[in-house]
N, C-alpha and C. Protein backbone atom coordinates (compact mmCIF):
# COMPACT_ATOMS: atom_id res chain seq x y z
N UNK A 1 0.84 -1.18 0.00
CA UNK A 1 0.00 0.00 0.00
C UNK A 1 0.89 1.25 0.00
N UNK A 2 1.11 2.00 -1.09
CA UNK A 2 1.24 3.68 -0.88
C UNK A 2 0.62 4.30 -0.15
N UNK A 3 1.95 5.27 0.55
CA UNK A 3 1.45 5.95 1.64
C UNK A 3 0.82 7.26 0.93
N UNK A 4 0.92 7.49 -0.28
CA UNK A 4 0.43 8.80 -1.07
C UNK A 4 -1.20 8.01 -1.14
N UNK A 5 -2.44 9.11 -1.29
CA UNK A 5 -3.27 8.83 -1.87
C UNK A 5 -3.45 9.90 -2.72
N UNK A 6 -2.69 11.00 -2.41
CA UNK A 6 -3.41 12.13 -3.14
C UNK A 6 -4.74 12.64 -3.32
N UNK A 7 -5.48 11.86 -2.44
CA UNK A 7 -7.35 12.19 -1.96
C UNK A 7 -7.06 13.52 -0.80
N UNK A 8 -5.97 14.15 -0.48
CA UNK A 8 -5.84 15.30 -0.07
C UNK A 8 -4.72 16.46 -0.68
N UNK A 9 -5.04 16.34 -1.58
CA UNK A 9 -3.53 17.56 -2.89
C UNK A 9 -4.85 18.73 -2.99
N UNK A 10 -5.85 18.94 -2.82
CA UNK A 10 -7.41 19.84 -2.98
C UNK A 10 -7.29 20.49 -1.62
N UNK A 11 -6.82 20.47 -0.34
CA UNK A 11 -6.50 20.92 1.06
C UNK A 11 -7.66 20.13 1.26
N UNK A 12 -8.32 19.05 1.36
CA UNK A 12 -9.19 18.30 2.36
C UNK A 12 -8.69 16.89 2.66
N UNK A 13 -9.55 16.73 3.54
CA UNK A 13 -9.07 15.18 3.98
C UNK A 13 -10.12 14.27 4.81
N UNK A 14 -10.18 13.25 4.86
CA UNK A 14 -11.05 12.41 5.26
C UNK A 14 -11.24 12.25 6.85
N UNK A 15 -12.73 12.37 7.30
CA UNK A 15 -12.66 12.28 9.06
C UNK A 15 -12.90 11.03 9.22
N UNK A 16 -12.37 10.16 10.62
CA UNK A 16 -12.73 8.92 10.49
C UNK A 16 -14.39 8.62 11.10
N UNK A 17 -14.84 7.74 10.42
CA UNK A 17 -16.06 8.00 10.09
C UNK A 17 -17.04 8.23 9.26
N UNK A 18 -16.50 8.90 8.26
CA UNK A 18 -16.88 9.11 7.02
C UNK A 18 -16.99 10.95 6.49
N UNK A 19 -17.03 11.34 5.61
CA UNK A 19 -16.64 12.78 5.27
C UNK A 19 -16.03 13.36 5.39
N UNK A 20 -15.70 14.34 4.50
CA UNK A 20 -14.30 15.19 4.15
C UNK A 20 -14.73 16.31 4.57
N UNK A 21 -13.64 16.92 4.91
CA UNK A 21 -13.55 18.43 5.33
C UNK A 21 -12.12 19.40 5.18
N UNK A 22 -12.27 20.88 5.17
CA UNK A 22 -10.86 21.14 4.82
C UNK A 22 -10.03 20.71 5.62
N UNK A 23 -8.46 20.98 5.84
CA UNK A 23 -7.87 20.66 6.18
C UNK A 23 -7.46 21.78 7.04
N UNK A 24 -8.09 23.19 6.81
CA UNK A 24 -7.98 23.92 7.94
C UNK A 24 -9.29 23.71 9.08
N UNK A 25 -10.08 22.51 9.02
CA UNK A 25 -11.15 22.88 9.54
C UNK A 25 -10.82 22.42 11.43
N UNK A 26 -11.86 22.91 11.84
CA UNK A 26 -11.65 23.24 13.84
C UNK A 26 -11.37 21.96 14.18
N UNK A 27 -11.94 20.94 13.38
CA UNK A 27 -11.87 19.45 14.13
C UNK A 27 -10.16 18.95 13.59
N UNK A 28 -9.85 19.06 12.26
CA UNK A 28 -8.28 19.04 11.84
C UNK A 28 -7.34 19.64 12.91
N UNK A 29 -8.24 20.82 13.00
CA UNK A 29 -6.58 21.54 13.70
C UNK A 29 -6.79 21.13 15.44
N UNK A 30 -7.92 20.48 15.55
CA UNK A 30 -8.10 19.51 17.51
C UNK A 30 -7.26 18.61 17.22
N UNK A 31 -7.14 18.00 16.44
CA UNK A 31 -6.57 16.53 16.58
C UNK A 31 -5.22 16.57 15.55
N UNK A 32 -5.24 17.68 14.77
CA UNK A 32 -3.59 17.63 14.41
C UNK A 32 -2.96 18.41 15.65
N UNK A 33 -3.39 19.50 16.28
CA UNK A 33 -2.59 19.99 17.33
C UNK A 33 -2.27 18.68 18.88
N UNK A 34 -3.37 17.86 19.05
CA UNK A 34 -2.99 16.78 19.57
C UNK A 34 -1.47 15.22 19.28
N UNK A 35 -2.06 14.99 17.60
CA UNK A 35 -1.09 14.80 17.14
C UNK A 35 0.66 15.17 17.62
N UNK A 36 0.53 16.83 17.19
CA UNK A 36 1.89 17.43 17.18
C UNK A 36 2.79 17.62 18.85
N UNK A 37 1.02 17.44 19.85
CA UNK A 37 1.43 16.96 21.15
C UNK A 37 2.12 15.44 21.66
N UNK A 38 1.61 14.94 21.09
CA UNK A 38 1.89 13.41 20.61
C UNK A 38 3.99 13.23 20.84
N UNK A 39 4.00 13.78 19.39
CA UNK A 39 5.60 13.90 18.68
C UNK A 39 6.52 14.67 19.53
N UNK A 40 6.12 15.43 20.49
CA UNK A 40 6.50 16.56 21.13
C UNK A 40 7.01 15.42 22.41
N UNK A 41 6.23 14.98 22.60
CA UNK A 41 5.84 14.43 24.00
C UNK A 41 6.90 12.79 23.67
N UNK A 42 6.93 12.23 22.47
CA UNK A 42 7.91 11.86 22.09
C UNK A 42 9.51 12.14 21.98
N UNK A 43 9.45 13.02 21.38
CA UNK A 43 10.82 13.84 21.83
C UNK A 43 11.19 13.80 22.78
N UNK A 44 10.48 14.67 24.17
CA UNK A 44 10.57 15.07 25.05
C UNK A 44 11.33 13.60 25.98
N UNK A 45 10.67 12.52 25.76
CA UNK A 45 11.41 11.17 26.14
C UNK A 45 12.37 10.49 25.67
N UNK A 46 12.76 10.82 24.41
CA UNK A 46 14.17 10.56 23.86
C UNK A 46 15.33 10.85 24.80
N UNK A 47 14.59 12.38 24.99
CA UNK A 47 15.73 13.20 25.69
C UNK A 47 15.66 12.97 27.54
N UNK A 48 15.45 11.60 27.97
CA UNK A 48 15.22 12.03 29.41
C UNK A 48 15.62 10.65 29.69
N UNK A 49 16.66 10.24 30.49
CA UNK A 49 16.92 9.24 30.62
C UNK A 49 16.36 8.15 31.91
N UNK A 50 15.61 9.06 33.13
CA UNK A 50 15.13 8.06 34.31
C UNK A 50 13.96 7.74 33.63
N UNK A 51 14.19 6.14 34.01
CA UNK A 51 13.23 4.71 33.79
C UNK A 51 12.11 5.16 34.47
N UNK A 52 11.63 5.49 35.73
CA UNK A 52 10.65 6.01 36.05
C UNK A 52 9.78 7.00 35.27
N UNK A 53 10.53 8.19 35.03
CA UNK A 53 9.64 8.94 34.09
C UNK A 53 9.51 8.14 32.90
N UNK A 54 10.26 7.90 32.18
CA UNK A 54 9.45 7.02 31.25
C UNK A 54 8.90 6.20 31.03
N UNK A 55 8.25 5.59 32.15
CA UNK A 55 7.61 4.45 32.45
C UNK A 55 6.23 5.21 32.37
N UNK A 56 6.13 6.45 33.16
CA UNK A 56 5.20 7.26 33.31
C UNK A 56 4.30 7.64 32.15
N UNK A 57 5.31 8.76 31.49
CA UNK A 57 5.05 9.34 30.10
C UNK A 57 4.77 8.14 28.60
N UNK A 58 5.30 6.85 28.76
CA UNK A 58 4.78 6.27 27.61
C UNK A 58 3.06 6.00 27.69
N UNK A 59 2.75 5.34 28.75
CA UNK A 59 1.09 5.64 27.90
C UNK A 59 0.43 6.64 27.71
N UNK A 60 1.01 7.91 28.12
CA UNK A 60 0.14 8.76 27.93
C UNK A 60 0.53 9.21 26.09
N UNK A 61 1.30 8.68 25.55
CA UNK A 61 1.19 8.73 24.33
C UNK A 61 0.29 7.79 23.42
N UNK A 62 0.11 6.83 24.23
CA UNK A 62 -1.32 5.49 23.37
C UNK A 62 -2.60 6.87 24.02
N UNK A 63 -2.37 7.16 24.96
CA UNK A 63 -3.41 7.64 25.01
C UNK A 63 -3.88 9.10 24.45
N UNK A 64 -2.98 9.77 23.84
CA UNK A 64 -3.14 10.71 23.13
C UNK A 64 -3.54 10.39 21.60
N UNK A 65 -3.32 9.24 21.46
CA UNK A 65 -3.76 8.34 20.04
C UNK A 65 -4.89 8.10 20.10
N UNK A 66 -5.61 7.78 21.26
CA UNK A 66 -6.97 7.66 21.31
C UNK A 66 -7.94 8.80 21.37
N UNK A 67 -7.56 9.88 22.18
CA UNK A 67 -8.16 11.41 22.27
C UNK A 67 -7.95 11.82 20.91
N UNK A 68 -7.32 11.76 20.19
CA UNK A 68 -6.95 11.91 18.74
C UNK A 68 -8.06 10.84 17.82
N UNK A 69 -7.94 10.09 17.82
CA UNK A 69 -9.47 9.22 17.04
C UNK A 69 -11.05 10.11 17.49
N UNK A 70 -10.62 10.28 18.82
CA UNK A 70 -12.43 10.43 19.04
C UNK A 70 -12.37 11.88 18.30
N UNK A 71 -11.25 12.72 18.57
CA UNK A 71 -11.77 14.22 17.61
C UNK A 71 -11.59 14.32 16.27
N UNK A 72 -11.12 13.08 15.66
CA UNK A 72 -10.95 12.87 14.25
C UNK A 72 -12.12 12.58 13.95
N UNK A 73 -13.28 11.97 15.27
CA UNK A 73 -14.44 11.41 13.90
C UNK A 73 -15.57 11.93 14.77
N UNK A 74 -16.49 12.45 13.71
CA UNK A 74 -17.55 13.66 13.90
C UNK A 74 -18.78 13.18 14.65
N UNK A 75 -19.13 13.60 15.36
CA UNK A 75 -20.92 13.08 15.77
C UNK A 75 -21.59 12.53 14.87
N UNK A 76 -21.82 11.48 15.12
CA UNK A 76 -22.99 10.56 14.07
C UNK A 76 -24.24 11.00 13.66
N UNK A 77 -24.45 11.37 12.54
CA UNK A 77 -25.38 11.92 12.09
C UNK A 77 -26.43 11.50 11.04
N UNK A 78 -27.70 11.71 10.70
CA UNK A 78 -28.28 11.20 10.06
C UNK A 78 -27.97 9.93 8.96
N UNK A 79 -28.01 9.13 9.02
CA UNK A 79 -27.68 8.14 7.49
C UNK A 79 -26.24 7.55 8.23
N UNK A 80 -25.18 8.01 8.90
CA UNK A 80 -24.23 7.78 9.50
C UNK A 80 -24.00 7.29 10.47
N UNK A 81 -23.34 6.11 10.83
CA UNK A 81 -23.35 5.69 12.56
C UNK A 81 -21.32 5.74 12.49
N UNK A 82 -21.51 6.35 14.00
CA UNK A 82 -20.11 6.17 14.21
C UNK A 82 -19.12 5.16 14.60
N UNK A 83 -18.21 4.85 14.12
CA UNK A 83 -17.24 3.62 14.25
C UNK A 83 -16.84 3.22 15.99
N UNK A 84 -16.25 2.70 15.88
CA UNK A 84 -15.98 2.31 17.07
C UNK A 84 -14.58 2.37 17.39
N UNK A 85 -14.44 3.21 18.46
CA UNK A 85 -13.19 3.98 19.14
C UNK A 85 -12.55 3.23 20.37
N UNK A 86 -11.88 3.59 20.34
CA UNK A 86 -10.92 3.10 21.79
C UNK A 86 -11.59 4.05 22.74
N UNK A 87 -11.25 3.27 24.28
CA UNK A 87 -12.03 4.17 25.23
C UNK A 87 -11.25 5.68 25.34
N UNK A 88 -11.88 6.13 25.92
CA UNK A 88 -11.01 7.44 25.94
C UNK A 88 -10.17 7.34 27.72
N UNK A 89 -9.11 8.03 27.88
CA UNK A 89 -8.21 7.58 29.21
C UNK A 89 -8.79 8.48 30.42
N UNK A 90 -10.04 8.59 30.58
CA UNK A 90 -10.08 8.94 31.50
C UNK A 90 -10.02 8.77 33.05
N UNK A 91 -9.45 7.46 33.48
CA UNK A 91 -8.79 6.94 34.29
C UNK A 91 -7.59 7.63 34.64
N UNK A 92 -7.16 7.99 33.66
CA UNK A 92 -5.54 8.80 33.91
C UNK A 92 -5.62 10.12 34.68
N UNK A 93 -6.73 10.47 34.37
CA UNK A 93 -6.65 11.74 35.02
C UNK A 93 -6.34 11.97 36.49
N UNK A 94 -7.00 11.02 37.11
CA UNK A 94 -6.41 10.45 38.88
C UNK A 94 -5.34 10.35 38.95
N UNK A 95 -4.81 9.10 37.84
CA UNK A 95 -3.16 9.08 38.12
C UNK A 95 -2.47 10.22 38.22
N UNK A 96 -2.85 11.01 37.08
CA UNK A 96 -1.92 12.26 36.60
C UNK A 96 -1.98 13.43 37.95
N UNK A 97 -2.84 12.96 38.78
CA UNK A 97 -3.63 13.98 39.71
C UNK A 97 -2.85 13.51 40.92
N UNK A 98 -2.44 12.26 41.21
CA UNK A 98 -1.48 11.62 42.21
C UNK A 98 -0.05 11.82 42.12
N UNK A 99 0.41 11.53 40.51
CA UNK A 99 1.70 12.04 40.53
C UNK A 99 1.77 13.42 40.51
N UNK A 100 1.39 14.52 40.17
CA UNK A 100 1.07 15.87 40.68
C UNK A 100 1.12 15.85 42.27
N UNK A 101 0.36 15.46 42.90
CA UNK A 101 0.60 14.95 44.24
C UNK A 101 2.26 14.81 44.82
N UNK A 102 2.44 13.54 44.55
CA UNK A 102 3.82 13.17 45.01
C UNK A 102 4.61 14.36 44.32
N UNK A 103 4.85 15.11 43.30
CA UNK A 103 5.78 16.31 42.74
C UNK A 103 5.65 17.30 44.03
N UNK A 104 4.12 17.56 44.24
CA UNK A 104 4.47 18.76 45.05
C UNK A 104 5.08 18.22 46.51
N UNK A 105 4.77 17.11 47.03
CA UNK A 105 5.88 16.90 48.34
C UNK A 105 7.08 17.01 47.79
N UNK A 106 8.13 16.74 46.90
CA UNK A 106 9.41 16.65 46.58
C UNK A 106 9.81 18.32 45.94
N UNK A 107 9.18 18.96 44.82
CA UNK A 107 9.53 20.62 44.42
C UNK A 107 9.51 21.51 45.43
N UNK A 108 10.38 22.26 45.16
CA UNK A 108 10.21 23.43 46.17
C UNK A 108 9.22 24.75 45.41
N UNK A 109 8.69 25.36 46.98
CA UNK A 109 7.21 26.20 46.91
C UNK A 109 7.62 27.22 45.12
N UNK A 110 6.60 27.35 44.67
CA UNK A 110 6.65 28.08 43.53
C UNK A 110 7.33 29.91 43.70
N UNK A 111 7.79 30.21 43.13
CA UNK A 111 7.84 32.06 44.15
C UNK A 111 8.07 32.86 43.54
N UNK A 112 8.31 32.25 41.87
CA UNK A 112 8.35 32.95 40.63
C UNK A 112 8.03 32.43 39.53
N UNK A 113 7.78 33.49 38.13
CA UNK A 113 7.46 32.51 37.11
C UNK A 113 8.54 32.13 36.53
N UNK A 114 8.31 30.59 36.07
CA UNK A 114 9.38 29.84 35.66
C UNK A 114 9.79 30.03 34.56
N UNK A 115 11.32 30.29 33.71
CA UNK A 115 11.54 30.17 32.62
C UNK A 115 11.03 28.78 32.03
N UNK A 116 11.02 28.18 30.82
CA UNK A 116 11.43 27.55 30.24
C UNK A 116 12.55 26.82 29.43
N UNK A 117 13.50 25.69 30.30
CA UNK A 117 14.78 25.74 30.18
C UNK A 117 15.45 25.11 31.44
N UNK A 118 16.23 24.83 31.36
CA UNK A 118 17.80 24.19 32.40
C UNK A 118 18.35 22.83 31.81
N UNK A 119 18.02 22.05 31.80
CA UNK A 119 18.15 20.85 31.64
C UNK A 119 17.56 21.22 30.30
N UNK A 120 18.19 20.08 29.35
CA UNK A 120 17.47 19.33 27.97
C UNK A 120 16.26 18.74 28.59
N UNK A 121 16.03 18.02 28.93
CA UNK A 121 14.86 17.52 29.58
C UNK A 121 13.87 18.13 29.93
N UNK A 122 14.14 19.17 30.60
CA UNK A 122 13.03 19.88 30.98
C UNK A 122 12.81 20.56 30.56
N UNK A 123 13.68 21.32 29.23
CA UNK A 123 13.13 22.50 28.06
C UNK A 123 12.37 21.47 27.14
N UNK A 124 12.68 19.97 27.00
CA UNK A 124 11.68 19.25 26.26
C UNK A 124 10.36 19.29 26.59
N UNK A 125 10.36 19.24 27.91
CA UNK A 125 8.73 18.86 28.73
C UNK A 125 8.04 19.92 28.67
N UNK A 126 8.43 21.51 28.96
CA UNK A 126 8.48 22.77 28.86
C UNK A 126 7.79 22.89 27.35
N UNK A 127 8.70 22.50 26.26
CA UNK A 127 8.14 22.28 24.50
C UNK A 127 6.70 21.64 25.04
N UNK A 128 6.93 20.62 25.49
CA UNK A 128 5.61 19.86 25.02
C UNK A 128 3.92 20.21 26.10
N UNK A 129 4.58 20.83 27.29
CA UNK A 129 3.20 21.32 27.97
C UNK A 129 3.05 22.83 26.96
N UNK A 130 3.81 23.87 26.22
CA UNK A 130 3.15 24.59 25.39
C UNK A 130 2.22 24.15 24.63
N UNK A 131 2.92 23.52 23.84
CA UNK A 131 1.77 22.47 22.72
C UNK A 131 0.61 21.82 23.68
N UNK A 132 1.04 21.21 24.20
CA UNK A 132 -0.52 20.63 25.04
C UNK A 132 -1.27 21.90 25.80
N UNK A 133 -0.93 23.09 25.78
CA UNK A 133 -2.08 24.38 25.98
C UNK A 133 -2.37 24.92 24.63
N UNK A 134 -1.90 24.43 23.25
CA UNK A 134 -2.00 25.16 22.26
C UNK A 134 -3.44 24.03 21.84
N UNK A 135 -2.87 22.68 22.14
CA UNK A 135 -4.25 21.67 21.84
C UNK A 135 -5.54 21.82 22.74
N UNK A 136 -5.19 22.13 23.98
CA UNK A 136 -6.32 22.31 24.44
C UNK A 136 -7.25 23.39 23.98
N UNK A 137 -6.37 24.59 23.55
CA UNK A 137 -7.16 25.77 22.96
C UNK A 137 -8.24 25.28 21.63
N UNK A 138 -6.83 24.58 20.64
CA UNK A 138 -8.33 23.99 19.61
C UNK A 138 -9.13 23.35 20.07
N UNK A 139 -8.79 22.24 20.88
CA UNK A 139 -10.10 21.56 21.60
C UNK A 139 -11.34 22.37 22.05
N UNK A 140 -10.76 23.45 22.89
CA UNK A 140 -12.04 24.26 23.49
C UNK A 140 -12.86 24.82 22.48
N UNK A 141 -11.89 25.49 21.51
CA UNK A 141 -12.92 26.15 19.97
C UNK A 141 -13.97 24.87 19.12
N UNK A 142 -13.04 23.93 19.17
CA UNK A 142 -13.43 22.75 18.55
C UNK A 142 -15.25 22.84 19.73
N UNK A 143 -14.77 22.40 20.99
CA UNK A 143 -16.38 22.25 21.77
C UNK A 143 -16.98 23.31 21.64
N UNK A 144 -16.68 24.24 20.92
CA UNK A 144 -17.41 25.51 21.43
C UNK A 144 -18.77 25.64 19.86
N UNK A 145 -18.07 24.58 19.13
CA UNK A 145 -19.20 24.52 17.91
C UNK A 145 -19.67 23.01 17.29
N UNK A 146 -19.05 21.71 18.19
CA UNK A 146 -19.77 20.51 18.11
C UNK A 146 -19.08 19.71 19.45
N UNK A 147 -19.36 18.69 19.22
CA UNK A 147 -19.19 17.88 20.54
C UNK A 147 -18.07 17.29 20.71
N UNK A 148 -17.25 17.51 21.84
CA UNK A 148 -16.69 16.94 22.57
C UNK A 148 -16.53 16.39 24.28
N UNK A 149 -16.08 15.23 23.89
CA UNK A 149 -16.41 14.62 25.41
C UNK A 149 -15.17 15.53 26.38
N UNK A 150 -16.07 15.56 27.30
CA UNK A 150 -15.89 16.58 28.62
C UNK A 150 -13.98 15.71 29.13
N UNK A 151 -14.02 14.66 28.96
CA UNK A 151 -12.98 13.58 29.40
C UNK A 151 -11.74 14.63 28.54
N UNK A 152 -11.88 14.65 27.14
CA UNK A 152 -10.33 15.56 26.41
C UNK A 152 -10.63 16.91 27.37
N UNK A 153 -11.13 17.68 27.23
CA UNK A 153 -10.16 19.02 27.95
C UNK A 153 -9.62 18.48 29.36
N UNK A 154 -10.58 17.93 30.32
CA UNK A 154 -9.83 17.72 31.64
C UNK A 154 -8.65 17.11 31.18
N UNK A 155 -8.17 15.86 30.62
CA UNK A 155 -7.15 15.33 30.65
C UNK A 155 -6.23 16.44 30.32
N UNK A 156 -6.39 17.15 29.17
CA UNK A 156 -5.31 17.89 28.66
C UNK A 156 -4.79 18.92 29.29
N UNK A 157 -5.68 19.65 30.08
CA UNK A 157 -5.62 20.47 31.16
C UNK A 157 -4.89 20.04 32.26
N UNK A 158 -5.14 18.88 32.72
CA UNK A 158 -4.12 17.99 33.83
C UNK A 158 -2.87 18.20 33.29
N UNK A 159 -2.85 17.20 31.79
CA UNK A 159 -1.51 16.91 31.07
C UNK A 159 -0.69 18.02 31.01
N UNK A 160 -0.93 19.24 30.94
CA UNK A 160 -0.22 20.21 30.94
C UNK A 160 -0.01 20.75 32.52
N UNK A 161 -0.53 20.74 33.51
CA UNK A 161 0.14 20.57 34.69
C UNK A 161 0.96 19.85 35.20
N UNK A 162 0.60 18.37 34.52
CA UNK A 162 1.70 17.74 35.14
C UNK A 162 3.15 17.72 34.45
N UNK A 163 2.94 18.01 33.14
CA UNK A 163 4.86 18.32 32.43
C UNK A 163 5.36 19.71 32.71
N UNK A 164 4.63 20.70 33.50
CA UNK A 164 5.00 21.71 34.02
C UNK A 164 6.17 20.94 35.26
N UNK A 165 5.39 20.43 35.91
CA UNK A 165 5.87 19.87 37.51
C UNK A 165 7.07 18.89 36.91
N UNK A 166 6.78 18.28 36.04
CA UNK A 166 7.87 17.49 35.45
C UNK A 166 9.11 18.01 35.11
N UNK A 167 8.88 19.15 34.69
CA UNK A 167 9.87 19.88 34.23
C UNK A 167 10.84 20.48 35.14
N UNK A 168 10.31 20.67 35.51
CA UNK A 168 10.66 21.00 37.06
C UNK A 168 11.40 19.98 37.96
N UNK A 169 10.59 19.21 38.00
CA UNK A 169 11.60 18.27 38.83
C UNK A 169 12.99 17.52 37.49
N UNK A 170 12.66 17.51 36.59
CA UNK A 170 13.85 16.98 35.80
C UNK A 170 14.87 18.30 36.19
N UNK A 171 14.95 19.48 36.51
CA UNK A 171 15.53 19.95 36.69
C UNK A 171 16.19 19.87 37.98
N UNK A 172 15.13 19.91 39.10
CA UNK A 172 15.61 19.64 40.44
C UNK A 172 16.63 18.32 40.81
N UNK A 173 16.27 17.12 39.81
CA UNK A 173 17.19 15.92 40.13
C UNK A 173 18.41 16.30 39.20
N UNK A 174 18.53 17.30 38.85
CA UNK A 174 19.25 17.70 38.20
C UNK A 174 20.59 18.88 38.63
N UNK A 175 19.75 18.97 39.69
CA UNK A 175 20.54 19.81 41.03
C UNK A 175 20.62 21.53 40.13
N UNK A 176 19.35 21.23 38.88
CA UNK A 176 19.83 22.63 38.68
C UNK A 176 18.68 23.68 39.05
N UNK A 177 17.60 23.23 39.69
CA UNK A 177 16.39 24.04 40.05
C UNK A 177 15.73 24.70 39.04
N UNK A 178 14.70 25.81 39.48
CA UNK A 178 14.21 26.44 38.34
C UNK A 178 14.79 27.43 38.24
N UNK A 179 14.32 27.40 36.32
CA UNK A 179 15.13 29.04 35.60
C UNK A 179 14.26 29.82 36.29
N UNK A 180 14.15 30.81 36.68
CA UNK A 180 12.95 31.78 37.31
C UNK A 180 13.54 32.90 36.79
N UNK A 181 12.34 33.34 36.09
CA UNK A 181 12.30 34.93 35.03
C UNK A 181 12.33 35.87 36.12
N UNK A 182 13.44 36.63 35.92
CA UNK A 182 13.67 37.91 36.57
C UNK A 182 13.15 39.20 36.12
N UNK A 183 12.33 40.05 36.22
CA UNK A 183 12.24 40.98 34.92
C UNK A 183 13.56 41.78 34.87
N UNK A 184 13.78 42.53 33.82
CA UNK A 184 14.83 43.71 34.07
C UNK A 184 15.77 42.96 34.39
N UNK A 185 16.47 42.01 33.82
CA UNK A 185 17.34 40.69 34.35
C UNK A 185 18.53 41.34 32.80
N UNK A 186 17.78 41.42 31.98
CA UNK A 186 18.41 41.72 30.75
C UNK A 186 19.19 43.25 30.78
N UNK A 187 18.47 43.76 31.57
CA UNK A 187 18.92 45.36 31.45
C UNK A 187 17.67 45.81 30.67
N UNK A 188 16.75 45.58 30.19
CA UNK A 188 15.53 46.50 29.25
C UNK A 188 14.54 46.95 29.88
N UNK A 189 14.67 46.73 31.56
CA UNK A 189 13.80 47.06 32.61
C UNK A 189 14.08 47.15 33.93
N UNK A 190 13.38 48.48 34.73
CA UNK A 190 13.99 48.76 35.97
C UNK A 190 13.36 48.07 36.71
């Protein structure tokens, strides 16, 4: 099988489920900005070598594959029934809500805003909780004009708290703490 079909060289593309739509459309850019969270969030584990965290962070990439199907395929509609999806992870959200937990006994109290940066590691995690607030944004536009299950924003909303804290602590075991933005650090402000 070729990976070309060329059924998208016109800017549209197929939702799963059935029907085409552009390729700029609200539901494309939910689940390609998820996607690009996906790859990000990939990266981000290339670059991080404790077995623990990555023990952590790999399913939440199956499970961004699945939040990604359900906004790829549209509410079932007349003449149309919808396929059948993987569950969506909303189980994780506890987890993600526990290890958040255990971070804040081990980080020290917050007392500034954090750069982005110290460690490779944690400018990765840093990359990838942007993108996971850039997906949640399409997501929200996305609900704000058809349906989505209530389960994607909480998760993603978590997900981006918890690679904040992550980031953070990859830095802290790192003995290098947080970057913390100074203003007027540069000289361009008193």
């Amino acid at each position: 099988m070729k990976i070309y079909t060329k059924t998208g060289d016109r800017g549209e593309t197929a939702l799963f489920g059935g029907g085409r739509v552009s390729k700029a459309h609200l539901r494309v850019e939910a689940y390609g900005a998820v996607d690009e969270l996906n790859a990000a969030l990939g990266s981000a584990m290339a670059h991080i070598a404790d077995v623990t965290l990555a023990e952590r962070l790999a399913p939440l990439q199956s499970d961004l594959f699945s939040i990604g199907a359900h906004l790829a395929t549209p509410p079932a509609r007349e003449g149309r029934k919808r396929p059948d999806l993987p569950e969506l992870p909303g189980f994780r959200v506890e987890q993600m809500e526990d290890w958040l937990d255990e971070l804040a006994d081990v980080l020290p109290e917050l007392r500034a805003f954090v750069l982005p940066g110290g460690t490779v590691s944690a400018a990765m995690l840093h990359l990838a909780r942007t993108i996971c607030r850039r997906a949640e944004r399409r997501v929200v536009t996305l609900a704000e004009q058809d349906a989505v299950d209530d389960v994607v924003l909480v998760y993603l909303n978590r997900l981006s708290d918890l690679l904040f804290q992550l980031a953070r602590d990859a830095n802290r075991r790192a003995e290098r703490g947080d970057v913390e933005w100074r203003p007027g650090a540069d000289g361009s402000e008193s």
